[in-house]
C-alpha atoms as a PDB file:
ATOM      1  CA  UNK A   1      82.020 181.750  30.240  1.00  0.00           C
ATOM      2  CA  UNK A   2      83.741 182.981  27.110  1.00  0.00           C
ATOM      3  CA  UNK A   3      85.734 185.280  29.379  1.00  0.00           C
ATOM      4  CA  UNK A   4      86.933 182.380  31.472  1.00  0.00           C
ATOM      5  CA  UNK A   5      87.821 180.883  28.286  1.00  0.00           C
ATOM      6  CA  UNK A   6      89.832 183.811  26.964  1.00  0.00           C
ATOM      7  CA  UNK A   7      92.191 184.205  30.194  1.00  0.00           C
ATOM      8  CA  UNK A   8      92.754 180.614  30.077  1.00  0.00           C
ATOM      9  CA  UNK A   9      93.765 180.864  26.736  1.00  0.00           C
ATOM     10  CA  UNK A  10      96.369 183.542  27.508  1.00  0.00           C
ATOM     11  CA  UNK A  11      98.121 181.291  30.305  1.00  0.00           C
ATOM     12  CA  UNK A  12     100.993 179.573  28.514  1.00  0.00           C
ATOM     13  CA  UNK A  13     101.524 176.759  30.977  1.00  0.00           C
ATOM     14  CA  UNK A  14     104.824 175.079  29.089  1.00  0.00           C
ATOM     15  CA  UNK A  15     106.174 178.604  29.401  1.00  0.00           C
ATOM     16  CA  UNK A  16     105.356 178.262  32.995  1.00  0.00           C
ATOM     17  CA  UNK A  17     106.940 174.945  33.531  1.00  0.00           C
ATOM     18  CA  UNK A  18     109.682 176.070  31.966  1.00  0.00           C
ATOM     19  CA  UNK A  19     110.506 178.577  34.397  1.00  0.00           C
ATOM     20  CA  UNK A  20     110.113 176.647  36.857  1.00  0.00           C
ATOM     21  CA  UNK A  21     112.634 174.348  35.529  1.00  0.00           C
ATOM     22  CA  UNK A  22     115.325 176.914  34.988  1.00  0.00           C
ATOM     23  CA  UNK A  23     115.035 177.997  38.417  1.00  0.00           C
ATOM     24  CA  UNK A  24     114.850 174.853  40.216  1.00  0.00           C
ATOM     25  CA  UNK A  25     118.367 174.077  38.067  1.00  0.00           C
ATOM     26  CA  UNK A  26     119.455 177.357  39.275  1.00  0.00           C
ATOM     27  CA  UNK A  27     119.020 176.501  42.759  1.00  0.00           C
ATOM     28  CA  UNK A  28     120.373 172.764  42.353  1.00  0.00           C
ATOM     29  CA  UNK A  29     123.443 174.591  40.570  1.00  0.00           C
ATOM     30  CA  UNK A  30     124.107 176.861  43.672  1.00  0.00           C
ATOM     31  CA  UNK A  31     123.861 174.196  46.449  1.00  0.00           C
ATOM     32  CA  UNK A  32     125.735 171.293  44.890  1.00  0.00           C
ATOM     33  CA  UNK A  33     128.761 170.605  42.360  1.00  0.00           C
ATOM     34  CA  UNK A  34     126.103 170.731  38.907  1.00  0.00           C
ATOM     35  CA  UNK A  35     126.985 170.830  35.268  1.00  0.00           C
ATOM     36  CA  UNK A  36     130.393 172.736  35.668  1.00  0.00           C
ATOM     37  CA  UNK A  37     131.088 175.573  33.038  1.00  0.00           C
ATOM     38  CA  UNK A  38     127.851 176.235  30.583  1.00  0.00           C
ATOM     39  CA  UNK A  39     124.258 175.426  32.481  1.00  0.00           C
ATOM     40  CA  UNK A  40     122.309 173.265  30.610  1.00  0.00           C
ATOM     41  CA  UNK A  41     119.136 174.874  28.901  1.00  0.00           C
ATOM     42  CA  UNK A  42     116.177 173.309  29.536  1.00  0.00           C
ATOM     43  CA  UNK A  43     113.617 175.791  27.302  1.00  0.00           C
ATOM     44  CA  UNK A  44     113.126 176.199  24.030  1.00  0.00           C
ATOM     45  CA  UNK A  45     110.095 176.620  21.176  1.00  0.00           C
ATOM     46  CA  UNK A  46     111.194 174.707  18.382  1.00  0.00           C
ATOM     47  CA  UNK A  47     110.999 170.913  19.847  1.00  0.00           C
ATOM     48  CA  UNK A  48     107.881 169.272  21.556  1.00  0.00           C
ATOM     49  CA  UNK A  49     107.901 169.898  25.233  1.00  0.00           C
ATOM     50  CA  UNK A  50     108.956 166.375  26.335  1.00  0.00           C
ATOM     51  CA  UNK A  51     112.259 167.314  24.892  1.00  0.00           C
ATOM     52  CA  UNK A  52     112.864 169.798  27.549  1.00  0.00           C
ATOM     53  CA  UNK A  53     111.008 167.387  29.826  1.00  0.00           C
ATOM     54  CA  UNK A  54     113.905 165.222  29.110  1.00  0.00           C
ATOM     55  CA  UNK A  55     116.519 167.468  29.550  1.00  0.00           C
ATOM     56  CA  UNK A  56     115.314 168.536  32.850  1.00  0.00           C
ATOM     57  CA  UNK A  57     115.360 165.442  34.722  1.00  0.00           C
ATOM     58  CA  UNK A  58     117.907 164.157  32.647  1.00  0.00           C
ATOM     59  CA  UNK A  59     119.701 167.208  34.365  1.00  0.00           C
ATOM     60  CA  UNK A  60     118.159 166.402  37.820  1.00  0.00           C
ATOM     61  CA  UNK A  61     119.554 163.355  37.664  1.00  0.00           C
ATOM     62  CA  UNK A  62     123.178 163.934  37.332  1.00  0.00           C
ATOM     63  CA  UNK A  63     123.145 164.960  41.118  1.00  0.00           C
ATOM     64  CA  UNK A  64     121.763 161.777  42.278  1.00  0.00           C
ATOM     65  CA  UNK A  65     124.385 159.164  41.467  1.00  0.00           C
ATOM     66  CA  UNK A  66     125.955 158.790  44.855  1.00  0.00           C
ATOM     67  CA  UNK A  67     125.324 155.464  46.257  1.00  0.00           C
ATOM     68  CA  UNK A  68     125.429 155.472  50.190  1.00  0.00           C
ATOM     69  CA  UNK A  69     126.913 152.711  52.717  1.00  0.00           C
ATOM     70  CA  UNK A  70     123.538 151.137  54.572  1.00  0.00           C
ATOM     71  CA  UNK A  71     124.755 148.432  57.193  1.00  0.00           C
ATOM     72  CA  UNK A  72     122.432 146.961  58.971  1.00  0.00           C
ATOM     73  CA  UNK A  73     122.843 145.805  62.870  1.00  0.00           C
ATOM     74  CA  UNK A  74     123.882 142.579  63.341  1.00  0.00           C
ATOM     75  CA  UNK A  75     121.666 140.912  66.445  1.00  0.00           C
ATOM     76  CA  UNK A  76     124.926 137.791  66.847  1.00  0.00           C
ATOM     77  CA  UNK A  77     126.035 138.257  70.876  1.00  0.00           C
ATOM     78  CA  UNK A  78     129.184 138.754  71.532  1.00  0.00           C
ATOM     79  CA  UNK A  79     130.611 139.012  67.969  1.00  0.00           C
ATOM     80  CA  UNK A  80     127.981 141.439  66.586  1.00  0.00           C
ATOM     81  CA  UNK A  81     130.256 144.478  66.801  1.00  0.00           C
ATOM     82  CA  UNK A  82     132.641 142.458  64.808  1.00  0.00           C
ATOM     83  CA  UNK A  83     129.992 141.632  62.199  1.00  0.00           C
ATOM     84  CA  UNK A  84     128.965 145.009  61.818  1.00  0.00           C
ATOM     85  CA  UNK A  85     132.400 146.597  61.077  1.00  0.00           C
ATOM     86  CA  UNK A  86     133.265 144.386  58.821  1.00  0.00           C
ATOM     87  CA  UNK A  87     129.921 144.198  56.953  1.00  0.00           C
ATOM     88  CA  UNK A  88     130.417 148.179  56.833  1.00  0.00           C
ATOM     89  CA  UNK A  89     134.499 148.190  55.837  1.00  0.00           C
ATOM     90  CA  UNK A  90     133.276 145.586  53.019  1.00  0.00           C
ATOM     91  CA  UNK A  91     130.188 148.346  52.035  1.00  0.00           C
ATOM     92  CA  UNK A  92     132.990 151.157  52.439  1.00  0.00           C
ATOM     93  CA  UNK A  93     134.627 149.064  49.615  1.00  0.00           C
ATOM     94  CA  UNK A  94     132.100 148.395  47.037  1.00  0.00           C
ATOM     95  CA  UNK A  95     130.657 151.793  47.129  1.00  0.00           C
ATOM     96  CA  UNK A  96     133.927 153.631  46.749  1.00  0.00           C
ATOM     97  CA  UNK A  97     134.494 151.310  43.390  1.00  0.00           C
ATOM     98  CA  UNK A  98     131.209 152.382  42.383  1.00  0.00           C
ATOM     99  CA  UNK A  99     130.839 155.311  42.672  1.00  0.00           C
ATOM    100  CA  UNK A 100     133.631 155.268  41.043  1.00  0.00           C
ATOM    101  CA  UNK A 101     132.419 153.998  37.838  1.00  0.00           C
ATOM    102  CA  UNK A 102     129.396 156.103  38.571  1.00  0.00           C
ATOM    103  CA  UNK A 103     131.788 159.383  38.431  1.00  0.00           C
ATOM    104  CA  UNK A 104     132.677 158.704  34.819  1.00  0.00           C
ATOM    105  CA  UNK A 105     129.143 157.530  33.902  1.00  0.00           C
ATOM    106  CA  UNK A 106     128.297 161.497  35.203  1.00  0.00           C
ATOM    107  CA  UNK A 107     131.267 162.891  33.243  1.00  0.00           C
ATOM    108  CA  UNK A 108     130.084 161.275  30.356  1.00  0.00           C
ATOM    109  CA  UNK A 109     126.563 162.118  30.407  1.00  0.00           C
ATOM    110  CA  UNK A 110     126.892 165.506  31.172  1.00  0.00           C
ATOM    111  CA  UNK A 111     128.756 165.890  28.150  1.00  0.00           C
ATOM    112  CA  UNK A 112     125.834 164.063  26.377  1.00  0.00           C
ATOM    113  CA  UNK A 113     123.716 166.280  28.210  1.00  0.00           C
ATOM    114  CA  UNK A 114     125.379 169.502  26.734  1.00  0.00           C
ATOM    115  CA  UNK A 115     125.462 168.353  23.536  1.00  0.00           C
ATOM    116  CA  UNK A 116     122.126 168.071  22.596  1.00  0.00           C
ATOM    117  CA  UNK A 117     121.410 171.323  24.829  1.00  0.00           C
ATOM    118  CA  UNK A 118     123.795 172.902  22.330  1.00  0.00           C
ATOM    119  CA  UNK A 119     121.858 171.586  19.307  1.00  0.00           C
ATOM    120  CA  UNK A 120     118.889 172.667  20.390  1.00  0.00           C
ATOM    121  CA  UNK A 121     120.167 176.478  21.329  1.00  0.00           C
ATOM    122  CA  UNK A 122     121.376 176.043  17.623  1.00  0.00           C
ATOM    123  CA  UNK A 123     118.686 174.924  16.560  1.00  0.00           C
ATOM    124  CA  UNK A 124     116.824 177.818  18.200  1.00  0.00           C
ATOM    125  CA  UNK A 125     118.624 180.419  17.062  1.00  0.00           C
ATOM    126  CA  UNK A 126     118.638 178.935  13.459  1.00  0.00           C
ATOM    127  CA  UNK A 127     115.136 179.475  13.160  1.00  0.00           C
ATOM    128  CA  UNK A 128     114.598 183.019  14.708  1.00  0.00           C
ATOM    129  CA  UNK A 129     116.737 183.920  12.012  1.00  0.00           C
END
């Protein structure tokens, strides 16, 4: 039992998860337009694990700010068709003007984003020293 106890010990699951995160971010950065110039680092020692929690989906979710067009069929004879483009011209509309505003709500917390990624890496590096 003590032996079980030992190797479980030695697993470092944050350091795991971690991993994990950087490569999932990796893959996410490859497929789709991500974080731009510098990636975003999502490990570290010196701050409590939910920090890079944070910064992982915080980083996840700068890829999901699209909004799509849903129209639903319209079930009025004869003028249906009608209905139905115009519904979706009028959702063409309001999605283009947000996202939009969603765009610049990206821009700006990306840079967020980077910012405190940059404190911590400084933050980091201040203490191996």
């Amino acid at each position: 039992m003590s032996e079980q106890a030992a190797h479980e010990a030695e697993i470092n699951v944050e350091a795991i998860m971690q991993q994990i995160r950087q490569q999932i971010i990796a893959k996410r950065a490859a497929v789709g337009p991500a974080a731009g110039g510098r990636e975003i680092a999502v490990t570290g020692k010196r701050f409590p694990p939910e920090f890079y929690e944070h910064l992982y989906q915080a980083r996840l979710a700068l890829d999901e700010v699209q909004v799509p067009v849903f129209v639903s069929k319209s079930g009025v004879p004869l003028i249906g068709g009608l209905i139905v483009w115009l519904r979706t011209k009028f959702h063409e509309l309001v999605t283009y003007y947000v996202n939009q505003s969603a765009a610049r709500q990206v821009s700006a917390s990306e840079h967020l984003l980077r910012a405190l990624s940059l404190l911590g890496q400084e933050l980091e590096e201040a203490e191996e020293k």
